[in-house]
Protein backbone atom coordinates (compact mmCIF):
# COMPACT_ATOMS: atom_id res chain seq x y z
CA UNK A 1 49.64 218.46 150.82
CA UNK A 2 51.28 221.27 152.34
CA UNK A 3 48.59 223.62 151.90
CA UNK A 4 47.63 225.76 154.96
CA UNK A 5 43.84 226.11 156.07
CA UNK A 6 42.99 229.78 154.34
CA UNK A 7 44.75 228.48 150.97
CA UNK A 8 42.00 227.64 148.62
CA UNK A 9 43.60 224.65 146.40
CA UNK A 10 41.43 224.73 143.12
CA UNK A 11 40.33 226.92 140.89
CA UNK A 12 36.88 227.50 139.92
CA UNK A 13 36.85 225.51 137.04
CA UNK A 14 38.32 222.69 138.67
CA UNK A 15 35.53 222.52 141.11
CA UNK A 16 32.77 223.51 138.47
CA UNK A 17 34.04 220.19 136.42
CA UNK A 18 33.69 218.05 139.25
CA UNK A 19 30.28 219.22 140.11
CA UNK A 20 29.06 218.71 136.56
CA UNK A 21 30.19 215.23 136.54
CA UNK A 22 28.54 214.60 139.88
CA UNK A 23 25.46 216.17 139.04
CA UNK A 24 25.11 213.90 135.62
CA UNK A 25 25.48 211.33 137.80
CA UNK A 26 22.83 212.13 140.65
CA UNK A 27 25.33 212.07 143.15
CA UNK A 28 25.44 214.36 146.46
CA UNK A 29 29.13 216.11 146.61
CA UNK A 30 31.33 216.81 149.56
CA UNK A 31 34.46 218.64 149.88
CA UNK A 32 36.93 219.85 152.85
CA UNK A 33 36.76 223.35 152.29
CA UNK A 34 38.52 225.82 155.27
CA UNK A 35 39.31 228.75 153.28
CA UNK A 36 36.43 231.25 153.36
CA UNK A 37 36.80 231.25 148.93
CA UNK A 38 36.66 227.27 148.93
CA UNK A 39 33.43 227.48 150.92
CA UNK A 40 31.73 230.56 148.28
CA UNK A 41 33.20 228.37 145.62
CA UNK A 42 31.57 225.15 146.27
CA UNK A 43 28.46 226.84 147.16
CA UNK A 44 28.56 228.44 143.69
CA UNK A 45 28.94 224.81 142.38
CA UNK A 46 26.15 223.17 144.32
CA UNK A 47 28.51 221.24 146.90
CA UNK A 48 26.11 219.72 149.34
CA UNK A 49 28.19 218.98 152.56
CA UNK A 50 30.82 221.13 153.21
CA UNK A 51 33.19 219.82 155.92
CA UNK A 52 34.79 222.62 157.88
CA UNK A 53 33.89 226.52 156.99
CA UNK A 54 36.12 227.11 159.77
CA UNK A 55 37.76 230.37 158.36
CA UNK A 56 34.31 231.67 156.64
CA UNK A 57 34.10 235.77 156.15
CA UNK A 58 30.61 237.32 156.47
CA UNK A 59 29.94 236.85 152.99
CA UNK A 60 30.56 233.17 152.89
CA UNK A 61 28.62 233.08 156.32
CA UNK A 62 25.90 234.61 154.56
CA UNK A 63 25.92 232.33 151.01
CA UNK A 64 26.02 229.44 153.95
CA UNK A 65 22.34 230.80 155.38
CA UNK A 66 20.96 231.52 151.95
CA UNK A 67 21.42 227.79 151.01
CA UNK A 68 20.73 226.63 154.52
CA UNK A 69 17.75 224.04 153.14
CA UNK A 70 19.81 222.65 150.55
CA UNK A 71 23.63 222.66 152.36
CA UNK A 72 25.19 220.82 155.28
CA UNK A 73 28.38 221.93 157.66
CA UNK A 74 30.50 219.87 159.31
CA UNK A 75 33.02 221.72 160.73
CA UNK A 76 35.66 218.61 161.94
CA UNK A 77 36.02 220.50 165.66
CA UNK A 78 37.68 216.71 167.10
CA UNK A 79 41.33 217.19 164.90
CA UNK A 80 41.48 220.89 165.79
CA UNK A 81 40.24 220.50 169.11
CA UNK A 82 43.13 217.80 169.87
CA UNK A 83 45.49 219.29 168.17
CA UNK A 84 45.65 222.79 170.05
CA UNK A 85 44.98 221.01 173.46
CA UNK A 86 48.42 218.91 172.85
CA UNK A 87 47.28 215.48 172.41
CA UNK A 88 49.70 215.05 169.50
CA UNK A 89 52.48 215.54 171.74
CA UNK A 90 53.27 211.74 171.84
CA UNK A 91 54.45 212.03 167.94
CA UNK A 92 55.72 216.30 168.46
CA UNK A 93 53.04 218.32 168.41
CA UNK A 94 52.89 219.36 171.51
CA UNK A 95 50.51 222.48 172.41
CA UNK A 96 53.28 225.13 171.95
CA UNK A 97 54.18 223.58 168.31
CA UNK A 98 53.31 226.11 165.40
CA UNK A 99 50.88 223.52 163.91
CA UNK A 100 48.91 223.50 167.38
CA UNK A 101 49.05 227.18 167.75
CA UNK A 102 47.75 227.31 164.10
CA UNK A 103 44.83 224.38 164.82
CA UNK A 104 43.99 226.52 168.13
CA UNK A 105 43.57 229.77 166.17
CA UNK A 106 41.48 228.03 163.89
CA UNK A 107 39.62 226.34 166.25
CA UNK A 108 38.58 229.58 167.73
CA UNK A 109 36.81 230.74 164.29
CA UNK A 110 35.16 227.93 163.93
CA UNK A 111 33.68 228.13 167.25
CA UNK A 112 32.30 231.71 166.32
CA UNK A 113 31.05 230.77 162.74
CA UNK A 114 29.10 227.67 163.80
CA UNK A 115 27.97 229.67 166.71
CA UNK A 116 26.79 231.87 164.05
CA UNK A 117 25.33 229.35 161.32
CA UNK A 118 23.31 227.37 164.39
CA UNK A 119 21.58 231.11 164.84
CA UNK A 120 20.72 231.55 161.54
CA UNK A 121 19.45 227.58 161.39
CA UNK A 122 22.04 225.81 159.29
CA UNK A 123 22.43 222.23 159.73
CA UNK A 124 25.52 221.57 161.08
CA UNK A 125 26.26 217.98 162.32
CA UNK A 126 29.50 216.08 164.40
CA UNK A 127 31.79 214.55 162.45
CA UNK A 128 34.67 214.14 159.97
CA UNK A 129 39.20 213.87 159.84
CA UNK A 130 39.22 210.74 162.24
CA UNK A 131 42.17 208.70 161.24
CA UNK A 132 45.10 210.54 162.61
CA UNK A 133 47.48 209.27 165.01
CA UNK A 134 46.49 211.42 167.80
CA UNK A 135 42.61 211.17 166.75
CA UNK A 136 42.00 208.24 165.99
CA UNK A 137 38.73 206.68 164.55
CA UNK A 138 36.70 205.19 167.46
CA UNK A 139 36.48 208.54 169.19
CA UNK A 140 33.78 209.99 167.61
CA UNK A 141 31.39 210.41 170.54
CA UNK A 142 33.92 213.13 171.86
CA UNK A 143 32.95 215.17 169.06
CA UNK A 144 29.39 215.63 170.41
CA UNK A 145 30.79 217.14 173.76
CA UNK A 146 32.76 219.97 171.59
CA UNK A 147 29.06 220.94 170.11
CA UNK A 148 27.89 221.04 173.79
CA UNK A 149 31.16 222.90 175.15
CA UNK A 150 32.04 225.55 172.09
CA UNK A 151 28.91 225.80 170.44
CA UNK A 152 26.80 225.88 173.25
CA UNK A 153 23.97 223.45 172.02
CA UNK A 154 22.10 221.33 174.48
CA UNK A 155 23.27 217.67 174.45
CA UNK A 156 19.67 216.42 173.15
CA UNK A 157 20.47 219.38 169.95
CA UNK A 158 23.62 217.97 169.78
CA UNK A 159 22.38 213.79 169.35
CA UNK A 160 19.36 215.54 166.72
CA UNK A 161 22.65 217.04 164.72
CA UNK A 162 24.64 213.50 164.84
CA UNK A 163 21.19 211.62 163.95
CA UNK A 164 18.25 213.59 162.32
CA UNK A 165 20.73 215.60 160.21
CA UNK A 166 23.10 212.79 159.44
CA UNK A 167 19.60 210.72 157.66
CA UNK A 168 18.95 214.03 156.06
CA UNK A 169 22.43 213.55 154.36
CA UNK A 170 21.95 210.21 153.14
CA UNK A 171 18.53 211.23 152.12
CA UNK A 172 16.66 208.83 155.18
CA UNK A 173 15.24 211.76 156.82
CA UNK A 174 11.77 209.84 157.17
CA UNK A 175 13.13 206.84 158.49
């Protein structure tokens, strides 16, 4: 739990028995992967939406593009976004706490790698770690306005990322 954003948590083989139990099941996976080695490992391992990618190197960045038909990024930009700015100060992290200055340093990679994977035509989509005090579920719509303000999408991109991409997830895409 006290792991910190470029820690990668599991091993290879961890992940690689997780994805053969999902694949013998059909299932799509998912994981929360920040680390620029979580994201190469659970592209190695067939993941299929990776939330995050925020701390990517070019060589993640690139196994990103080379599955860009099969993968999907979310990179979470709403917890980061209100953590750095402060918004957490009503329960102590406030904007000069090491956690902010962390989530704001973070923040600022992921603006540059999804600036990056939109360009080479990843799907990246809105989305994900609502549920904390300071941002809470119910404010999802402001997550659209940090793809218009950091990533520099147009706001009618921005609703095809929340929409057309999220049916492409659930496998809808024609509907």
């Amino acid at each position: 739990p006290f792991a910190r954003a470029h820690q990668t948590v599991m091993n290879e083989s961890e992940v690689a028995a997780v994805a053969e139990v999902a694949r013998s099941r059909g299932k799509m996976m998912a994981a929360h992967a920040r680390s620029a080695e979580s994201v190469k490992m659970c592209l190695r391992n067939g993941v299929d939406v990776l939330y995050h990618c925020t701390l990517s190197d070019s060589k993640a960045l690139e196994m990103l593009d080379e599955q860009k038909d099969r993968i999907f990024v979310a990179p979470a930009m709403g917890i980061m976004h209100v953590t750095a700015e402060g918004e957490g100060s009503g329960y102590g992290i406030t904007k000069d706490h090491p956690v902010a200055l962390y989530f704001r340093r973070e923040l600022d990679k992921c603006i540059e790698n999804m600036k990056k994977l939109k360009k080479t035509g990843v799907r990246i989509r809105p989305g994900r770690d609502y549920g904390f005090a300071w941002n809470p579920h119910g404010d999802y719509a402001r997550e659209l306005t940090f793809f218009v303000r950091y990533v520099g999408l147009d706001p009618l991109t921005v609703i095809r990322c929340a929409t057309k991409t999220g049916a492409e997830i659930l496998g809808r895409a024609d509907e």
